[in-house]
N, C-alpha and C. Protein backbone atom coordinates (compact mmCIF):
# COMPACT_ATOMS: atom_id res chain seq x y z
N UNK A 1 -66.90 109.17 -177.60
CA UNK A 1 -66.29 108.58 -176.41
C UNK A 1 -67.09 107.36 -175.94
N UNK A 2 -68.45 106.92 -176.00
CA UNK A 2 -69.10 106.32 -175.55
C UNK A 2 -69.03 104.92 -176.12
N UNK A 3 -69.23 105.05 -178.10
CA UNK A 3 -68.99 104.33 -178.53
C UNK A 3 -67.25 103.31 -178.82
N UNK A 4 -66.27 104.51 -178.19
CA UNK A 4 -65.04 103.96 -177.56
C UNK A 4 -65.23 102.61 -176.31
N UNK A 5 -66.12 103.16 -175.70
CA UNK A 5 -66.25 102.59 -174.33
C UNK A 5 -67.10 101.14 -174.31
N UNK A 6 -67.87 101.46 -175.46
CA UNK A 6 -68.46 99.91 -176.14
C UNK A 6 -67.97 99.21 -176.54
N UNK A 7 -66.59 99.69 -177.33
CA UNK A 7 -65.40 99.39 -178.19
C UNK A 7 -65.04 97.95 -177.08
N UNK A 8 -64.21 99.14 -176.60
CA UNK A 8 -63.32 98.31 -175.92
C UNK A 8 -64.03 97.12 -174.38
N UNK A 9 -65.30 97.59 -174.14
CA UNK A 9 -65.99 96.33 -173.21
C UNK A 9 -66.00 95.24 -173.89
N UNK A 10 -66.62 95.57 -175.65
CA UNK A 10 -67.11 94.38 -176.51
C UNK A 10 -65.77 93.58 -176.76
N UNK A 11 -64.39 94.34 -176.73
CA UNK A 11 -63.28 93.52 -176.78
C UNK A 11 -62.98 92.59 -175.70
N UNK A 12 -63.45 92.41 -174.71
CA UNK A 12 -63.29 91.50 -173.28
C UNK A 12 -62.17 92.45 -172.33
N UNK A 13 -61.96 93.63 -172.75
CA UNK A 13 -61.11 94.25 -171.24
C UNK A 13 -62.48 94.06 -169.95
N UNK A 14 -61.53 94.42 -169.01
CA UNK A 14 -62.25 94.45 -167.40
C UNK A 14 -63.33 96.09 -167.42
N UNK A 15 -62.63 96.81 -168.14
CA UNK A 15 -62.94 97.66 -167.58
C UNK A 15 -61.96 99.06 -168.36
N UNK A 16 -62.40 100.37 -168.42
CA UNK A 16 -62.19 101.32 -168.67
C UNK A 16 -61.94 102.93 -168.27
N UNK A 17 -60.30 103.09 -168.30
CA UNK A 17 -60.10 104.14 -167.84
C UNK A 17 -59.97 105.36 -168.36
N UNK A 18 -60.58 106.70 -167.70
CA UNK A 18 -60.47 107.80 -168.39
C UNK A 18 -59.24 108.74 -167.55
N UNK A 19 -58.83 109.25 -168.59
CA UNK A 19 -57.37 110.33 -168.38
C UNK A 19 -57.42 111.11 -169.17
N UNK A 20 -58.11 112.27 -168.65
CA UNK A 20 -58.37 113.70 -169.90
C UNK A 20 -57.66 115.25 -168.99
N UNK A 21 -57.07 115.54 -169.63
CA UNK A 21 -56.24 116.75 -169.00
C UNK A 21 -55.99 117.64 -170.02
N UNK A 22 -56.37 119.02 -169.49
CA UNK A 22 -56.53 119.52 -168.23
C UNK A 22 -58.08 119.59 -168.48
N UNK A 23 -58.96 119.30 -167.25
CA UNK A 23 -60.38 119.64 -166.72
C UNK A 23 -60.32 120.50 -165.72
N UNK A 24 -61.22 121.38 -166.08
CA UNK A 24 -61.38 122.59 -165.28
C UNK A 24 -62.13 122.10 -163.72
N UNK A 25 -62.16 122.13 -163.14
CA UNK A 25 -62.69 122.16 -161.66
C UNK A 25 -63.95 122.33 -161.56
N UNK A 26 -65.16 121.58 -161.87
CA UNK A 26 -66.98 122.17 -161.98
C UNK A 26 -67.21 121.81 -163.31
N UNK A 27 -66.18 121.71 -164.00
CA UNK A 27 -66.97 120.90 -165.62
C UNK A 27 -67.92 120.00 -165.37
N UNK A 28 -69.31 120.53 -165.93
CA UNK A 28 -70.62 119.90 -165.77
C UNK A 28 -70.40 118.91 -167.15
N UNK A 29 -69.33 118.77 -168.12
CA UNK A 29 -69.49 117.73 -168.68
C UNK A 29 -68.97 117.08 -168.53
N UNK A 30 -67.79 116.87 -168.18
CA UNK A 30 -66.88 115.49 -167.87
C UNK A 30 -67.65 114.84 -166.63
N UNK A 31 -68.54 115.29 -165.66
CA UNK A 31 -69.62 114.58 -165.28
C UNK A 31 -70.59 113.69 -165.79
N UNK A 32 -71.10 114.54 -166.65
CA UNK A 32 -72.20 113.94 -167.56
C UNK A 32 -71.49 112.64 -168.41
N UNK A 33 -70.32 113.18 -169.25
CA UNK A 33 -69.63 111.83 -169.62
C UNK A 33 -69.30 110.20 -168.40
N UNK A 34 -68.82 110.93 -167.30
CA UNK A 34 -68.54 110.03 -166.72
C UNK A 34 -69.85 108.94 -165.84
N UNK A 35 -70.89 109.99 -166.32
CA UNK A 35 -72.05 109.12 -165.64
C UNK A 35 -73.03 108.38 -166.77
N UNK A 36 -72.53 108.87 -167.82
CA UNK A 36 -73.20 107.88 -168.93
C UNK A 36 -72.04 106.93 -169.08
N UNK A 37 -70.94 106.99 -168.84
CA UNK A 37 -69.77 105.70 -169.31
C UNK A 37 -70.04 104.53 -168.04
N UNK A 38 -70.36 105.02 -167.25
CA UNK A 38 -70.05 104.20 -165.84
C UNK A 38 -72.02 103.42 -166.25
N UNK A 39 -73.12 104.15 -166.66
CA UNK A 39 -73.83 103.37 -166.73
C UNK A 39 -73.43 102.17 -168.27
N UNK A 40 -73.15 102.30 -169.00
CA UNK A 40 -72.49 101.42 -169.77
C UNK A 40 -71.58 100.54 -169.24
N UNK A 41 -70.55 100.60 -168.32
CA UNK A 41 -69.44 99.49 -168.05
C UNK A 41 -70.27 98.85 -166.60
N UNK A 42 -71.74 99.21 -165.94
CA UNK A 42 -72.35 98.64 -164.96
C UNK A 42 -73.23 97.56 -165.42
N UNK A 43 -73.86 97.95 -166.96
CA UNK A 43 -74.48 96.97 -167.46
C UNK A 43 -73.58 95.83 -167.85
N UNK A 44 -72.29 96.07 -168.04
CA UNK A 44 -71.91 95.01 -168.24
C UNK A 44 -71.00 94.05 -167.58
N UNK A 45 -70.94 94.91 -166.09
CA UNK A 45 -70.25 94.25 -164.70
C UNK A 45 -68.67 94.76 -165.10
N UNK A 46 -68.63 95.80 -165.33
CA UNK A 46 -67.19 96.20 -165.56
C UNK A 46 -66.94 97.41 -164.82
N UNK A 47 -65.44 97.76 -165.10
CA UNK A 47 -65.23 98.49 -164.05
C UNK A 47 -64.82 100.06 -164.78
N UNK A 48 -65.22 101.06 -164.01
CA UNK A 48 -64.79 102.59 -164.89
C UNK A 48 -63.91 102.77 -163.67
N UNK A 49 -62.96 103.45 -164.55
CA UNK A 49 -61.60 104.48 -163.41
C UNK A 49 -61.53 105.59 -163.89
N UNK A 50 -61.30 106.35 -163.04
CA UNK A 50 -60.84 108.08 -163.55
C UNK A 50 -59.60 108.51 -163.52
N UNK A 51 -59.02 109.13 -163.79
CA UNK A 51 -56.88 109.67 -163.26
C UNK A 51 -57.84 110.92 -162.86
N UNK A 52 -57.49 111.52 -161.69
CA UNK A 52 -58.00 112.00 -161.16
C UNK A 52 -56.88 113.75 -160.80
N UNK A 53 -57.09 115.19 -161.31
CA UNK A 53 -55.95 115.93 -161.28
C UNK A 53 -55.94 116.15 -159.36
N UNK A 54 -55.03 116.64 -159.01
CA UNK A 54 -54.77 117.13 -157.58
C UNK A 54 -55.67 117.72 -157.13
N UNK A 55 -56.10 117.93 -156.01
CA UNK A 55 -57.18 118.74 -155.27
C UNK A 55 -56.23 119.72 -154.47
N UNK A 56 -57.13 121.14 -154.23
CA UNK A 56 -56.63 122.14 -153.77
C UNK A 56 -56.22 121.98 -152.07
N UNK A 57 -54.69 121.82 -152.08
CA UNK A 57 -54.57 121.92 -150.66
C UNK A 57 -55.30 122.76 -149.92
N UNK A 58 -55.54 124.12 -150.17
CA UNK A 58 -56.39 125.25 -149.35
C UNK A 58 -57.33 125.45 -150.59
N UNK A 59 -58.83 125.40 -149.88
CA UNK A 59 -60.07 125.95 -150.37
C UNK A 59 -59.68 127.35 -151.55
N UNK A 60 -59.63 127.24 -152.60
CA UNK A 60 -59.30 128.48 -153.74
C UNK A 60 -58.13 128.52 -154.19
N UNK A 61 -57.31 127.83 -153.87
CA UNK A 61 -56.09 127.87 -154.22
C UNK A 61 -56.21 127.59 -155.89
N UNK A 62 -57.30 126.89 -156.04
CA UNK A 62 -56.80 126.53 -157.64
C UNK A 62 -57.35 127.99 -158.78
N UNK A 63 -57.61 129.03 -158.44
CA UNK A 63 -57.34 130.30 -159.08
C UNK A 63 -56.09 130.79 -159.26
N UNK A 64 -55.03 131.32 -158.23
CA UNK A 64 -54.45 131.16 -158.53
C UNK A 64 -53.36 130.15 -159.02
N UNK A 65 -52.82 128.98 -159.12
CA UNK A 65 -52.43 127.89 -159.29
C UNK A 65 -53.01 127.80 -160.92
N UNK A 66 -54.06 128.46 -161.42
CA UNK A 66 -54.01 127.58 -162.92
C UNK A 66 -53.78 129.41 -163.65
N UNK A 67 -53.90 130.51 -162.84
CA UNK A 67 -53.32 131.31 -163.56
C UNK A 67 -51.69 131.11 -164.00
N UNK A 68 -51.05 130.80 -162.99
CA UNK A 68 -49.78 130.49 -162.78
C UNK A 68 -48.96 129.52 -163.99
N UNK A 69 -50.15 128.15 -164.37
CA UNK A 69 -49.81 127.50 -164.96
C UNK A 69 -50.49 127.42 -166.05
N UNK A 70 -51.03 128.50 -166.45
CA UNK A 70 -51.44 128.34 -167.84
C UNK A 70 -53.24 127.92 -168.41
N UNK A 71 -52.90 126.82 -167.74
CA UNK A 71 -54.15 126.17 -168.09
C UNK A 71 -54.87 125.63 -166.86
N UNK A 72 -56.09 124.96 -166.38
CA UNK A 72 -57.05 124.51 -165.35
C UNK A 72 -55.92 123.37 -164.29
N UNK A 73 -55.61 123.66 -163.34
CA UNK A 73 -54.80 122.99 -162.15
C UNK A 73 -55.38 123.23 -160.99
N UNK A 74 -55.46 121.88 -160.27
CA UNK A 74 -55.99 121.81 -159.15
C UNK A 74 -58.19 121.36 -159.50
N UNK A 75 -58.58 120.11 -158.72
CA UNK A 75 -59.79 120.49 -158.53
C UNK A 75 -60.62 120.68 -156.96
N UNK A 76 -61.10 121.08 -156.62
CA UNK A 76 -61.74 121.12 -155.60
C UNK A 76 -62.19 119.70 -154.68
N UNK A 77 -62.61 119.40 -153.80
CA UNK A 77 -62.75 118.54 -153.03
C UNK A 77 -64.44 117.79 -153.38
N UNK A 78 -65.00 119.14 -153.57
CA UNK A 78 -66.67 118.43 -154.17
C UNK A 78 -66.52 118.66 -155.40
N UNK A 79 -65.93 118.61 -156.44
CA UNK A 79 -65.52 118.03 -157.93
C UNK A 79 -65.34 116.61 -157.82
N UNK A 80 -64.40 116.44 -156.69
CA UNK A 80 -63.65 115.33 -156.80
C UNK A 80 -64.77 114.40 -156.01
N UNK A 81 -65.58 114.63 -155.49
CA UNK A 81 -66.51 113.54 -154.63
C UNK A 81 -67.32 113.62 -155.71
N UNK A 82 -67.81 114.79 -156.28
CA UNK A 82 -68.87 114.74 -157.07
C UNK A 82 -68.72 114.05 -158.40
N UNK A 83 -67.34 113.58 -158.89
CA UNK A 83 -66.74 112.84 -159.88
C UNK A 83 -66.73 111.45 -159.62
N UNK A 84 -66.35 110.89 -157.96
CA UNK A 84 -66.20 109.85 -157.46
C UNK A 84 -67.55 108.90 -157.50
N UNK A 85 -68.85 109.90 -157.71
CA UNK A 85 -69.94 108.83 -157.30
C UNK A 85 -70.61 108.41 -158.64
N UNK A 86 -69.44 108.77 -160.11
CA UNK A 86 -69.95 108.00 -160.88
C UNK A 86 -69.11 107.46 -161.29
N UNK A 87 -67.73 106.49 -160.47
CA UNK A 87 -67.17 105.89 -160.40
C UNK A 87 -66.87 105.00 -159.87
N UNK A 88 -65.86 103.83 -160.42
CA UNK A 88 -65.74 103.02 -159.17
C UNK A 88 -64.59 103.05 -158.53
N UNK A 89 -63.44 103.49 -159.19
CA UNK A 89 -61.86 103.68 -158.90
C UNK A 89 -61.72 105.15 -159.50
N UNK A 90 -61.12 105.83 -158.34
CA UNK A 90 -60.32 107.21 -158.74
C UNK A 90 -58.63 107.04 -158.70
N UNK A 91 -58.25 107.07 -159.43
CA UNK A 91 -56.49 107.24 -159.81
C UNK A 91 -56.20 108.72 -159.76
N UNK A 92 -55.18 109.20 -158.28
CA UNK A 92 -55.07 110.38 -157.74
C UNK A 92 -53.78 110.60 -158.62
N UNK A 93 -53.25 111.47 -159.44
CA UNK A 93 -51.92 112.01 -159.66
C UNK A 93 -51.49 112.70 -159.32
N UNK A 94 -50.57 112.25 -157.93
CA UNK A 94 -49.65 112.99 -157.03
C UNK A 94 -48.51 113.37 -157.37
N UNK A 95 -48.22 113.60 -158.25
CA UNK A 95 -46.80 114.01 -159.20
C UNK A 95 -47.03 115.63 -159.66
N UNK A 96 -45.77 115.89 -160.43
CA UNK A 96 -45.60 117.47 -161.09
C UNK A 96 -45.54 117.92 -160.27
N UNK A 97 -45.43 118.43 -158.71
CA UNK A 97 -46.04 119.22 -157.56
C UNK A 97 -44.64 120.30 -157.53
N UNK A 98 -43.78 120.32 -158.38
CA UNK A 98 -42.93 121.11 -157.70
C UNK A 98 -42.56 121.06 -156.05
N UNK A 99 -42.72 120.48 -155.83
CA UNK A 99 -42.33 120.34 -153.82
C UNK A 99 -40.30 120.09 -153.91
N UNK A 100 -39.98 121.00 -153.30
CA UNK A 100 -38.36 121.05 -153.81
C UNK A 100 -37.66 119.67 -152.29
N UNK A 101 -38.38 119.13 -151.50
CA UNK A 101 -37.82 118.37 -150.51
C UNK A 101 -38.25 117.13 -150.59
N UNK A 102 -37.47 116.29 -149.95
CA UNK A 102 -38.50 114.90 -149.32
C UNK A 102 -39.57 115.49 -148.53
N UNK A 103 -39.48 115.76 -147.22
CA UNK A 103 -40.61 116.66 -146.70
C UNK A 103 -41.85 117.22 -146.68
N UNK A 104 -41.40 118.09 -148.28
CA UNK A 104 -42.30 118.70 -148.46
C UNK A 104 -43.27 117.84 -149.11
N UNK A 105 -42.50 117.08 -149.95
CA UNK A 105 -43.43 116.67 -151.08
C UNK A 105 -44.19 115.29 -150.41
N UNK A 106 -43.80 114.41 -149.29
CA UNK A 106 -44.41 113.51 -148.59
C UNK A 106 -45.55 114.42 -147.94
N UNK A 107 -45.46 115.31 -147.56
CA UNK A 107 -46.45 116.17 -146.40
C UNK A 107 -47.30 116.88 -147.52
N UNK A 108 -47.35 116.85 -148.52
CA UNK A 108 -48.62 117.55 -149.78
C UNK A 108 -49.24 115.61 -150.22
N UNK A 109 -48.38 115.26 -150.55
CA UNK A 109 -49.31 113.11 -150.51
C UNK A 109 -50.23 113.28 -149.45
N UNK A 110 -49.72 113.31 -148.23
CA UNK A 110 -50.48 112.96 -147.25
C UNK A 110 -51.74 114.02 -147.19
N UNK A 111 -51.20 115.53 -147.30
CA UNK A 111 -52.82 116.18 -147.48
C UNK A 111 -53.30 115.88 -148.55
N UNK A 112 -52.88 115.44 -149.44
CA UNK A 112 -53.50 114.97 -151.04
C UNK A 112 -54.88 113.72 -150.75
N UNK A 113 -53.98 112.90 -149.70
CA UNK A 113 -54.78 111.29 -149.75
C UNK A 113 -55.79 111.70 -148.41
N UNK A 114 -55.50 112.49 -147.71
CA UNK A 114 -56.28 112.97 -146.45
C UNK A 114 -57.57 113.26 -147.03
N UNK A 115 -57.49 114.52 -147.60
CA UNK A 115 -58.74 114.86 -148.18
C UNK A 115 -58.92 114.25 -149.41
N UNK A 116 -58.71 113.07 -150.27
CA UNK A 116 -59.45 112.44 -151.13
C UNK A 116 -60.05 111.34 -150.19
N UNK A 117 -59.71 110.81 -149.14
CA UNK A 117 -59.93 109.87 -148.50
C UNK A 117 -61.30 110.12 -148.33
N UNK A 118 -61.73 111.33 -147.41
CA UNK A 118 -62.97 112.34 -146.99
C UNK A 118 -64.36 112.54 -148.35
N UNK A 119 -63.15 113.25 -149.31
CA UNK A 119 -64.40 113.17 -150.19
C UNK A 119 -64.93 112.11 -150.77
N UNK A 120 -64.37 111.48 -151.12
CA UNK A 120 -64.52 109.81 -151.72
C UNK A 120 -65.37 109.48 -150.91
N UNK A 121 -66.91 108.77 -152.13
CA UNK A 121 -68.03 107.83 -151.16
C UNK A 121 -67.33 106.51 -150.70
N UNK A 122 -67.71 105.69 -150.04
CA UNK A 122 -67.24 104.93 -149.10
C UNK A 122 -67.65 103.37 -150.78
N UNK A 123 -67.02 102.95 -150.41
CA UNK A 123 -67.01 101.54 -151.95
C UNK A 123 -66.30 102.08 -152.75
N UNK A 124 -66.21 103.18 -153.11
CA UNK A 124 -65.29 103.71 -154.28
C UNK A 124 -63.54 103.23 -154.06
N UNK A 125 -63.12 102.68 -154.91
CA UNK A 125 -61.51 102.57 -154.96
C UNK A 125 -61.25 103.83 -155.05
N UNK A 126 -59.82 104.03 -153.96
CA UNK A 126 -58.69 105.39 -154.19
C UNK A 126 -57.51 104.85 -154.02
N UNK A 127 -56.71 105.09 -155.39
CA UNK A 127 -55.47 105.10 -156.09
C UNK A 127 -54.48 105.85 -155.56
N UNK A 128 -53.50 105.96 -154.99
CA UNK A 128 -52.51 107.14 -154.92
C UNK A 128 -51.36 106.97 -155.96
N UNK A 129 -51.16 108.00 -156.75
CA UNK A 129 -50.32 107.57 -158.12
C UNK A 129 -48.75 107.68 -157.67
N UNK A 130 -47.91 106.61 -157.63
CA UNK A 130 -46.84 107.04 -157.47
C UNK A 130 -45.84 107.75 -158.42
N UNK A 131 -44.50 108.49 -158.25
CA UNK A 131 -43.72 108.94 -159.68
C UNK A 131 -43.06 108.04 -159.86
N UNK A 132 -43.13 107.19 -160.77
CA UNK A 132 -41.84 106.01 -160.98
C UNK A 132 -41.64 106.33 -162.47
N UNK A 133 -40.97 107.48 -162.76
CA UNK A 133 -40.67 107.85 -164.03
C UNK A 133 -39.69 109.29 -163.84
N UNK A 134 -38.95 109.55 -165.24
CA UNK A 134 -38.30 110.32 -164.74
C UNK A 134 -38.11 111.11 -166.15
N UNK A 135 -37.66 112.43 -165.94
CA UNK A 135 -38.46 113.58 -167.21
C UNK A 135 -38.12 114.92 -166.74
N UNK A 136 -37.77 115.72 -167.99
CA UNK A 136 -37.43 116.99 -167.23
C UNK A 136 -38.50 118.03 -167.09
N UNK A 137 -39.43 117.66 -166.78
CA UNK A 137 -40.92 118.52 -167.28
C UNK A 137 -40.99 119.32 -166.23
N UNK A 138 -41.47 120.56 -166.25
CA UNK A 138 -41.59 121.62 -164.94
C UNK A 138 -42.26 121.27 -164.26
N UNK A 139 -41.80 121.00 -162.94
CA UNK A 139 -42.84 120.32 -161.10
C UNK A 139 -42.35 119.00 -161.26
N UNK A 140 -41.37 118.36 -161.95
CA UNK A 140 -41.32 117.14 -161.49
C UNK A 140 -39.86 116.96 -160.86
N UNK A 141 -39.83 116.63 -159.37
CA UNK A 141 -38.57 117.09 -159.16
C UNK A 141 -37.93 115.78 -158.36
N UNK A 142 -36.64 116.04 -157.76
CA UNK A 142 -36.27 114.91 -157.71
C UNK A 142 -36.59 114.15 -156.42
N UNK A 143 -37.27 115.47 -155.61
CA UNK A 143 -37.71 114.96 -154.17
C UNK A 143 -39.04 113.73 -154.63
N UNK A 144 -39.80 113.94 -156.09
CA UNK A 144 -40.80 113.46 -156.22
C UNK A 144 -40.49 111.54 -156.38
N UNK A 145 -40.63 110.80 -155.43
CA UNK A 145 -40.21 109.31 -155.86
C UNK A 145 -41.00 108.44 -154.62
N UNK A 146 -40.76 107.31 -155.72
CA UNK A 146 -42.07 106.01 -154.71
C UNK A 146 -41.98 106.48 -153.61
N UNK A 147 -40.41 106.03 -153.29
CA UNK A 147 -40.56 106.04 -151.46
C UNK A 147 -41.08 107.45 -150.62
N UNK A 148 -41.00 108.72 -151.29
CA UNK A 148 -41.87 109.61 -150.51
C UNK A 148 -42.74 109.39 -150.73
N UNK A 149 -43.60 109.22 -151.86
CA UNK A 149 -45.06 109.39 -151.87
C UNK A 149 -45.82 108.56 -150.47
N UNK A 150 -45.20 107.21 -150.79
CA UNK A 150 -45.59 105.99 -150.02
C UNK A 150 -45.74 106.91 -148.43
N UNK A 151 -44.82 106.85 -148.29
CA UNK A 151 -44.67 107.59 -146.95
C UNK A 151 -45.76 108.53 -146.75
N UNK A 152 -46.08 109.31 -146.96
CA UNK A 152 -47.14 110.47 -147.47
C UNK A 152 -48.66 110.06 -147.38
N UNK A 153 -48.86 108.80 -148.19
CA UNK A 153 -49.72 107.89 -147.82
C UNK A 153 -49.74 107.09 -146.84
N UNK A 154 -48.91 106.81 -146.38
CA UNK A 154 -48.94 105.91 -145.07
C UNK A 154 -49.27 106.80 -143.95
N UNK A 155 -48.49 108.19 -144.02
CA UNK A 155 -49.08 108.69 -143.00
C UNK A 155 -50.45 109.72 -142.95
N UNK A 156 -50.68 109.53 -144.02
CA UNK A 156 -52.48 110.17 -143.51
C UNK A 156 -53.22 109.13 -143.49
N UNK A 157 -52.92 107.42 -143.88
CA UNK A 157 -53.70 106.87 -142.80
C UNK A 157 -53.56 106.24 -142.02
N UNK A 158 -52.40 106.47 -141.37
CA UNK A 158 -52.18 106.84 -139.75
C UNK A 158 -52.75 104.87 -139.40
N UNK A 159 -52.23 104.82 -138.28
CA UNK A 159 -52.42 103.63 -137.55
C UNK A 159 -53.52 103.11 -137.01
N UNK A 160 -54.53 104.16 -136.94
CA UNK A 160 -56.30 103.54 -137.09
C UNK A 160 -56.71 102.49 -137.78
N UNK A 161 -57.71 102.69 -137.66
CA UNK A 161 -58.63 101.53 -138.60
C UNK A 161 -58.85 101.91 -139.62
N UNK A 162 -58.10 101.46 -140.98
CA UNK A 162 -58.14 101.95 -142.10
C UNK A 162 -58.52 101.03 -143.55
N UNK A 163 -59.15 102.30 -144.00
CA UNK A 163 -59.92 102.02 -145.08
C UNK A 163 -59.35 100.83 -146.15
N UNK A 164 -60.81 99.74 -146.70
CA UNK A 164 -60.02 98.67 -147.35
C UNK A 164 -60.31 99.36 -148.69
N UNK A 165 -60.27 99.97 -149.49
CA UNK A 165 -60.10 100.44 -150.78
C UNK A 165 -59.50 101.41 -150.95
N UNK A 166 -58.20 101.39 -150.52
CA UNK A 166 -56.92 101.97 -150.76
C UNK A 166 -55.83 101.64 -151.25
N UNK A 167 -55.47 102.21 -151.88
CA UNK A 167 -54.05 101.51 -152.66
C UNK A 167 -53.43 102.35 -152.99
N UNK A 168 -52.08 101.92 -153.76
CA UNK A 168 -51.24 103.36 -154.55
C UNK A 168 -50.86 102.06 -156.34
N UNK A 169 -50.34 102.90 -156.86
CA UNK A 169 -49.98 102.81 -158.21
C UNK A 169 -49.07 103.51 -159.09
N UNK A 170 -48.44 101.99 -159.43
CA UNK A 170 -46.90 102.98 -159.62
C UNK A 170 -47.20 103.80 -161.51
N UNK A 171 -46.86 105.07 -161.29
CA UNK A 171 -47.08 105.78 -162.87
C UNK A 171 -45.38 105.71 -163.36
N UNK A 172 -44.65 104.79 -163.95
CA UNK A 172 -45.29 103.80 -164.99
C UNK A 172 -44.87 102.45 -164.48
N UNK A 173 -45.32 101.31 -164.85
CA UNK A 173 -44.48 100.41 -164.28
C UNK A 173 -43.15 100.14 -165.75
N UNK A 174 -43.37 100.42 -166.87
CA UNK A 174 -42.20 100.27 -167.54
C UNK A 174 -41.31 101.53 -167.40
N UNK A 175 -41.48 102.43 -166.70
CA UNK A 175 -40.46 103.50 -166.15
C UNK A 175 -39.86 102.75 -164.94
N UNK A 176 -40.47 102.27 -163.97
CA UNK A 176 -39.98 101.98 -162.77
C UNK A 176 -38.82 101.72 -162.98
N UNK A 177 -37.60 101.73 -161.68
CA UNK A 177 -36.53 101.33 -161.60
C UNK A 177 -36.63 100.09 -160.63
N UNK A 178 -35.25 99.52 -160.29
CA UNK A 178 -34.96 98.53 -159.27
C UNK A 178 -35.71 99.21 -158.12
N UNK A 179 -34.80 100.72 -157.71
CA UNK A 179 -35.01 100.73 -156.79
C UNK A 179 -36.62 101.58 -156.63
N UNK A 180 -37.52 101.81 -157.19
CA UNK A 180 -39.03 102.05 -157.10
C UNK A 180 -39.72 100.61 -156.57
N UNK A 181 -39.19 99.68 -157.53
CA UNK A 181 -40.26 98.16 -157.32
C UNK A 181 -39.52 97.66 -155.33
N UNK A 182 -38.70 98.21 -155.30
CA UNK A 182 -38.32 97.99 -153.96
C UNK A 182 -38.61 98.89 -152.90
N UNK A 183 -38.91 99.96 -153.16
CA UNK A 183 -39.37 100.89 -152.22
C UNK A 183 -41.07 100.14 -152.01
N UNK A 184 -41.63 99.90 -153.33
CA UNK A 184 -43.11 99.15 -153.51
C UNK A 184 -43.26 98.32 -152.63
N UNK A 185 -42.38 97.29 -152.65
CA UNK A 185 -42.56 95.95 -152.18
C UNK A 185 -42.48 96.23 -150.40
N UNK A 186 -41.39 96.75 -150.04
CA UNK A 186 -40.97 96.72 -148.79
C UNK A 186 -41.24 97.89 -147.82
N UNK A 187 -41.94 99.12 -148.66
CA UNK A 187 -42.93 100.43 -148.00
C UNK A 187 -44.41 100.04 -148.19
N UNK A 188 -44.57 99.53 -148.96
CA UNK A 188 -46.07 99.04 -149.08
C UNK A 188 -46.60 97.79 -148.92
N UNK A 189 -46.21 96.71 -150.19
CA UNK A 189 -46.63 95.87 -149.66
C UNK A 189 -46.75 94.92 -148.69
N UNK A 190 -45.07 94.83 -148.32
CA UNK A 190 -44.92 94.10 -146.75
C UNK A 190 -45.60 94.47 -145.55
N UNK A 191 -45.29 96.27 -145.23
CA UNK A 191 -46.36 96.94 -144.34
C UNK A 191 -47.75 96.61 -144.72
N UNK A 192 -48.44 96.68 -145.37
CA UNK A 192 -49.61 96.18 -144.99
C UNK A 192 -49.99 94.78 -145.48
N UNK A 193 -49.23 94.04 -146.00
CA UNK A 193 -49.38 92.49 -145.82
C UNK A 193 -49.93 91.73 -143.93
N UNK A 194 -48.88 92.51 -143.19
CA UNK A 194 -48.61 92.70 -142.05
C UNK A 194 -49.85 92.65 -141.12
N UNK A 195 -50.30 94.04 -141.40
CA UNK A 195 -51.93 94.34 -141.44
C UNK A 195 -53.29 93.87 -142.05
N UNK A 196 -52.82 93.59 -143.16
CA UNK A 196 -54.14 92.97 -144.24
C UNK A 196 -55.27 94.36 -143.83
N UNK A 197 -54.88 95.53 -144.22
CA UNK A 197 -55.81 96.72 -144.12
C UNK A 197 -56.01 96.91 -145.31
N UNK A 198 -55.15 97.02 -146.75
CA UNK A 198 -56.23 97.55 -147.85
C UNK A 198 -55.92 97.37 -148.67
N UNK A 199 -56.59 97.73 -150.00
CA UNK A 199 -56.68 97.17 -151.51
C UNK A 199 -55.61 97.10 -152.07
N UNK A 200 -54.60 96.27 -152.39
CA UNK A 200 -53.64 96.47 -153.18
C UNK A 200 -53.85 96.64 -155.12
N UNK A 201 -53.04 97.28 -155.51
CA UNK A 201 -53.31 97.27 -157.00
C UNK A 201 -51.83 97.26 -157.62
């Protein structure tokens, strides 16, 4: 993996992202990887990202939740900080959630980005992944789309003074439709053009 990561710096990308699924919640190695990759892309002024799996709405939930599903779902909140500080961008994937409403599934974004907001050290980029794709895969449902997520994110950070390394990101942009790049433009970017509060990506 490392010599991947040399690979592709020595090719002139910006920077290098990791997306490994499923990771168990406390894997002491995808740490260790991620803190030897990030000292490699620092020596060379580049940037490391993570895709980052969901964090447990309630403290334990992810016991049951990965019995349920088979394999490791859900990570904890100090996984996810403790992942964040050998990073520079975390990419949250707010998708699959099974959430059967608009409602529901805006009001799990917003506890999603609430508490990544919290654990996340302060300089670190946070991503909120939008669904701009479409698939019959189990948890991906139809409540799941830009314009809730957005929403979801907008409202956990609330009308305060809010954080400038925030953003969302559409998963995929060659999935996107008309109407995703328009929910984008006119839920996100206009609203906080408006504001000039935070990181766009």
């Amino acid at each position: 993996m490392l010599r991947s990561v040399q690979r592709v710096l020595a090719g002139g990308f910006d920077g290098v992202q990791f997306d490994m699924e499923p990771v168990s919640s406390g894997d002491p190695g995808y740490l260790d990887l991620l803190r030897a990759a990030h000292a490699l892309t620092q020596s060379r002024h580049k940037i490391l990202s993570v895709a980052a799996d969901q964090v447990e709405p309630l403290p334990g939930l992810r016991v049951p939740a990965q019995w349920a599903a088979g394999h490791p779902h859900f990570w904890s909140a100090g996984y996810l900080g403790a992942l964040a500080r050998d990073v520079d961008e975390v990419a949250m994937m707010t998708y699959d959630t099974g959430m059967p409403t608009a409602a529901t599934y805006a009001g799990l974004v917003r506890q999603e980005t609430g508490i990544a907001l919290r654990a996340i050290p302060r300089g670190v980029h946070l991503l909120i992944g939008l669904p701009a794709y479409r698939t019959g895969e189990a948890g991906h449902t139809n409540a799941e789309t830009v314009a809730n997520a957005i929403r979801g994110v907008r409202l956990a950070l609330g009308s305060a003074t809010q954080p400038k390394n925030v953003g969302v990101a559409l998963y995929a942009d060659y999935s996107a439709t008309p109407a995703d790049w328009s929910s984008y433009r006119a839920d996100w970017v206009s609203a906080h053009s408006r504001t000039s509060c935070c990181l766009l990506r």
